[in-house]
C-alpha atoms as a PDB file:
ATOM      1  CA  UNK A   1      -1.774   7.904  20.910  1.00  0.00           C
ATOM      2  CA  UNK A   2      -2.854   6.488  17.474  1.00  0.00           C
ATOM      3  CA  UNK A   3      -2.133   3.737  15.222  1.00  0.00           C
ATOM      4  CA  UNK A   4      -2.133   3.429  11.744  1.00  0.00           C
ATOM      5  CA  UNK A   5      -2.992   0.415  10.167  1.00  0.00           C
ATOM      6  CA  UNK A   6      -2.555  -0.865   6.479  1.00  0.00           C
ATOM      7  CA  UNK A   7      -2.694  -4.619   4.904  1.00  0.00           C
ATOM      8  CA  UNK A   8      -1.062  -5.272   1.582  1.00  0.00           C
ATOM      9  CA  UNK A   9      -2.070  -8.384  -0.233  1.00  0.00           C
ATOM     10  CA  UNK A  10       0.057  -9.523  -3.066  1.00  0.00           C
ATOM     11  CA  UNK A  11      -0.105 -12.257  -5.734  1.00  0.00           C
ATOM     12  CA  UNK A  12       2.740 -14.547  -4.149  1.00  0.00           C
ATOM     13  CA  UNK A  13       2.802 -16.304  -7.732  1.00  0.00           C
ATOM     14  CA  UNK A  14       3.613 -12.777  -9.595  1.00  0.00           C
ATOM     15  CA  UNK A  15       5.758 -11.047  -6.439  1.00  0.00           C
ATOM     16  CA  UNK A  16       7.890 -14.500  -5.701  1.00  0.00           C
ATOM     17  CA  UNK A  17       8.769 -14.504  -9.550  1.00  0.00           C
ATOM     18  CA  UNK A  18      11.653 -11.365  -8.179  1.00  0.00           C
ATOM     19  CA  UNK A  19      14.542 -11.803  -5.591  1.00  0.00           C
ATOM     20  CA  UNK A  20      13.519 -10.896  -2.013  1.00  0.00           C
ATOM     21  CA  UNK A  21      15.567  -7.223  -1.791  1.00  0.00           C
ATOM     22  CA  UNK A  22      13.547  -6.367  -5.030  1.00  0.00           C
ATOM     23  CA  UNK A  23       9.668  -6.914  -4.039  1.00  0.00           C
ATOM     24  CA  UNK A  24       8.881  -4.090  -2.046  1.00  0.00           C
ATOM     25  CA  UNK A  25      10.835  -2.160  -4.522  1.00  0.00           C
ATOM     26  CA  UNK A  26       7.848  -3.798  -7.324  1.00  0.00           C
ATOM     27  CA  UNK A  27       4.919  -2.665  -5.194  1.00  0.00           C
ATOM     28  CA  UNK A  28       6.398   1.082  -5.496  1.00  0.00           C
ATOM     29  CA  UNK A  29       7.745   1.102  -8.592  1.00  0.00           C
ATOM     30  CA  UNK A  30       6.011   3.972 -10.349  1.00  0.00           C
ATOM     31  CA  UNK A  31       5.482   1.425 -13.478  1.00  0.00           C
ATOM     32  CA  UNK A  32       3.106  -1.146 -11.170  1.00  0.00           C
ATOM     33  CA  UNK A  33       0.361   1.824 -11.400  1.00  0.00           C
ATOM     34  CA  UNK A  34       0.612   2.045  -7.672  1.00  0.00           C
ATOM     35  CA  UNK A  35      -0.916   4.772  -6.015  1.00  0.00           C
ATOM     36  CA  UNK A  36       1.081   7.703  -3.590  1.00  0.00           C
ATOM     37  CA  UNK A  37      -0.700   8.270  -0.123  1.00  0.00           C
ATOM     38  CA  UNK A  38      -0.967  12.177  -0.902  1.00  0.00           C
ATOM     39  CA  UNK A  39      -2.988  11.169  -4.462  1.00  0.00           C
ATOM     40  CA  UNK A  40      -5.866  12.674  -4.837  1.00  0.00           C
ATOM     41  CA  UNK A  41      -9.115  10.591  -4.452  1.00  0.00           C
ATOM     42  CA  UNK A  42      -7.828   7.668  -2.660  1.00  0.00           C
ATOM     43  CA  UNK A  43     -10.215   6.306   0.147  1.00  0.00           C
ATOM     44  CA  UNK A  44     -10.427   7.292   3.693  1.00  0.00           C
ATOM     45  CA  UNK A  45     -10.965   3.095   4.429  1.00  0.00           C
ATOM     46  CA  UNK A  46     -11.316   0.129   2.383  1.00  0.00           C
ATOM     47  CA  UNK A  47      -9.361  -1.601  -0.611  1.00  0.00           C
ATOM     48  CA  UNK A  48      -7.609   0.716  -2.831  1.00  0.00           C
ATOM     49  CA  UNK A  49      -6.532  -1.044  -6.195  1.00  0.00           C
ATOM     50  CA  UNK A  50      -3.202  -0.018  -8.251  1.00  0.00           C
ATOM     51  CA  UNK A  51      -3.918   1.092 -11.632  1.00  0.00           C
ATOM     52  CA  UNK A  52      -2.042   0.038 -14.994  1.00  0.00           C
ATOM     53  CA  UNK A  53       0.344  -2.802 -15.952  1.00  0.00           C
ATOM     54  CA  UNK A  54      -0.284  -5.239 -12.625  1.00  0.00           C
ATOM     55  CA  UNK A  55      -3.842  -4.145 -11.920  1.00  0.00           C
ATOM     56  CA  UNK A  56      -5.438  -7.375  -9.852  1.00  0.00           C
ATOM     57  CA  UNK A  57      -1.451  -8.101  -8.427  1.00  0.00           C
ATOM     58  CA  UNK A  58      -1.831  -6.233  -5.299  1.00  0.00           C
ATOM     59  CA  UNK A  59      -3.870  -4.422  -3.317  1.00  0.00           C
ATOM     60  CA  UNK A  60      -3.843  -1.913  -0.007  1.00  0.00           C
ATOM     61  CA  UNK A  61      -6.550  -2.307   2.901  1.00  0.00           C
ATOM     62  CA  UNK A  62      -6.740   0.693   4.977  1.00  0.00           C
ATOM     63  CA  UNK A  63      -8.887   0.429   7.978  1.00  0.00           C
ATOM     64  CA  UNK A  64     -11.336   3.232   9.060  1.00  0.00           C
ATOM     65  CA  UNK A  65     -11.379   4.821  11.815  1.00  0.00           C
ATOM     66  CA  UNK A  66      -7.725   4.832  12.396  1.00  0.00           C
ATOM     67  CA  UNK A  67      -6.229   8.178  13.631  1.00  0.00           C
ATOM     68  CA  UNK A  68      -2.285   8.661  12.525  1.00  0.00           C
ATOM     69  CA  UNK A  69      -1.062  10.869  15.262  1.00  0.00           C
ATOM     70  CA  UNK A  70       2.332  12.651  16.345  1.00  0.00           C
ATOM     71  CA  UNK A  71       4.672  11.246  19.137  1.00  0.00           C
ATOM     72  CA  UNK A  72       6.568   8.091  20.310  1.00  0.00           C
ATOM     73  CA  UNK A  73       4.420   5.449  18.162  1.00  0.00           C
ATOM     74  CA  UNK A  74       2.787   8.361  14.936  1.00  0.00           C
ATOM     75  CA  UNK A  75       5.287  10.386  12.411  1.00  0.00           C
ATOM     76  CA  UNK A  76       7.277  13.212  14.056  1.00  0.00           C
END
């Protein structure tokens, strides 16, 4: 069994700014700059920086040596 582990750190003073159903919504939203996972280039491990209009507002950690796998706890 894996686990797959990810930290998202966020400017509380920029994401607070927007109603609580809408922030998640901000770190997707295509005009953020934020990165898919299937992107090419992204990082196997480490920080992982959006790119455009909120560049510095958030970021994604992913750890290393993390294996995603199939079954009860991974994606089907």
């Amino acid at each position: 069994m894996g686990v797959v582990l990810s930290l998202l750190a966020a400017d509380w003073g920029w994401l607070s700014r927007f109603p609580p159903g809408e922030r998640v919504a901000r770190l997707r939203a295509d005009e953020t700059g934020l990165w898919g996972a299937d992107a090419p280039g992204l990082p196997e491990g480490g920080w992982t920086w959006p790119r455009g209009r909120h560049e510095g507002r958030f970021a994604v950690f992913e750890f290393r040596g993390v294996r995603e796998e199939s079954g009860p706890m991974g994606p089907e």
